[in-house]
Protein backbone atom coordinates (compact mmCIF):
# COMPACT_ATOMS: atom_id res chain seq x y z
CA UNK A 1 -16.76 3.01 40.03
CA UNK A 2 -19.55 1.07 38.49
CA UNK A 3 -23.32 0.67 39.97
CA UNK A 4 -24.67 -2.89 39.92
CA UNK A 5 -27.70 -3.59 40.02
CA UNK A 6 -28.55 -6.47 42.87
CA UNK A 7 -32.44 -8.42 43.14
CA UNK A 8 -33.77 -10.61 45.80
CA UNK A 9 -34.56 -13.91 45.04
CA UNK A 10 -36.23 -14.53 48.08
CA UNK A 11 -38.23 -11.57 49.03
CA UNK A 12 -37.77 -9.52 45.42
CA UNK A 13 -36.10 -6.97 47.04
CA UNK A 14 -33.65 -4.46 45.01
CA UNK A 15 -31.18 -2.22 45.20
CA UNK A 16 -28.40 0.06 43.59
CA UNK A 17 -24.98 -0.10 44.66
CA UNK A 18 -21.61 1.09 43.98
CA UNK A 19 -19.36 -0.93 44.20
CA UNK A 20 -15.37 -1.28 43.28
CA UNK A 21 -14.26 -3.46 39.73
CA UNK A 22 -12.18 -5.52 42.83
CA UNK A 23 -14.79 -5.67 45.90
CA UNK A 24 -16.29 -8.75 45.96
CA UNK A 25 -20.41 -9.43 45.13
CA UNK A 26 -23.01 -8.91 48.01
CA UNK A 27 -24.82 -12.17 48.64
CA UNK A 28 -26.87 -11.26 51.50
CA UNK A 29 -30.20 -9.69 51.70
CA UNK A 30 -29.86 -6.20 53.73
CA UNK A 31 -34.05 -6.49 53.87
CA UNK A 32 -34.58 -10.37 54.34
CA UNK A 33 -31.22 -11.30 55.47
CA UNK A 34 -31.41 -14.32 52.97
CA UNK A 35 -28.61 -15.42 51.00
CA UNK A 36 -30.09 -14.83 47.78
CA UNK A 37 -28.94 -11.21 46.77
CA UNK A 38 -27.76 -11.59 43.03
CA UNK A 39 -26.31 -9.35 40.56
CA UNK A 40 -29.07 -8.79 37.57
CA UNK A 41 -28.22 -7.61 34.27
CA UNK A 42 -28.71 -4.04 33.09
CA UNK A 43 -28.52 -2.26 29.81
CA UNK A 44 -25.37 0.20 29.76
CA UNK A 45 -26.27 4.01 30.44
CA UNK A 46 -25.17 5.10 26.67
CA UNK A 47 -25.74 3.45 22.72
CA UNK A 48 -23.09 3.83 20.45
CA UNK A 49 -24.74 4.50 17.51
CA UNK A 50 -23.32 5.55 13.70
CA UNK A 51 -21.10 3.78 11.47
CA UNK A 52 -18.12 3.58 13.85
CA UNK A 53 -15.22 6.19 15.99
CA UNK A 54 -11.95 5.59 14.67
CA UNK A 55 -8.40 7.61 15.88
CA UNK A 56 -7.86 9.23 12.51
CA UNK A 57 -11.88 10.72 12.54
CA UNK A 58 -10.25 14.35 13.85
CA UNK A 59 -7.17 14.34 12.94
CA UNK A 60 -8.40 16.51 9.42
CA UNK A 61 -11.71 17.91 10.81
CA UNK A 62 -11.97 20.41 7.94
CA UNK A 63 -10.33 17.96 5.02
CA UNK A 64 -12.57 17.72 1.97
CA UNK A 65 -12.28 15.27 -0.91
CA UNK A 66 -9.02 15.97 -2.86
CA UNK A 67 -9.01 17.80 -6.01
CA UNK A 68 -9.18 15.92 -9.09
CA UNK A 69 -6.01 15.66 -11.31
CA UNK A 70 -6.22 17.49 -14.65
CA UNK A 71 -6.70 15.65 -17.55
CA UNK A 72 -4.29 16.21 -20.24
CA UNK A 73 -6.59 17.21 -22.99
CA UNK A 74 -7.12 20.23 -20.30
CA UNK A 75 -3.27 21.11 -20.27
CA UNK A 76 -2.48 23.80 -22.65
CA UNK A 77 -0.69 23.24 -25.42
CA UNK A 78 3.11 24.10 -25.95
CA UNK A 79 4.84 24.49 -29.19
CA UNK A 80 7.68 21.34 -29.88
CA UNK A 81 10.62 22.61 -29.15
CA UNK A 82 13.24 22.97 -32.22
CA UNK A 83 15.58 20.76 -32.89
CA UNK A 84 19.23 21.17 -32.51
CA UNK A 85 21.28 21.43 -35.79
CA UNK A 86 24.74 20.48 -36.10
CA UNK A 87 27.45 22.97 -37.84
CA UNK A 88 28.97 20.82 -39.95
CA UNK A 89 30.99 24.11 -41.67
């Protein structure tokens, strides 16, 4: 359940209180009595900081970049293979 923050607007009054996503917004004082108890705005209790959290960031925790392919001038070299002759006699 999330804590709202609620002010005063006639005596400057506040308070902290949890309340339910579905119970409605307190309008009355509980110090004055007035009808002037608002919701104020807070910052959240956590920063999301970096370049982002994605659903494939774990999935290969250990992966490193893949190896590059080898070139063919780093191939070793293999003989043609002969050719097939015919026996004509």
């Amino acid at each position: 359940m999330p804590i709202y923050a609620y002010k005063c607007g006639a005596c400057g009054h506040a308070k902290d209180v949890l309340q339910k996503l579905s119970d409605p917004a307190l309008t009355a004082c509980p110090d004055c009595g007035a009808q002037a108890f608002a919701k104020q705005l807070t910052a959240p209790g956590f920063q999301l900081k970096g370049s982002g959290w994605y659903a494939t960031d774990f999935k290969n925790s250990g992966s490193a970049a893949p190896a590059p392919a080898p070139t063919p001038a780093a191939a070793p070299a293999t003989a043609p293979a002969p050719a097939a002759t015919a026996a004509a006699d």
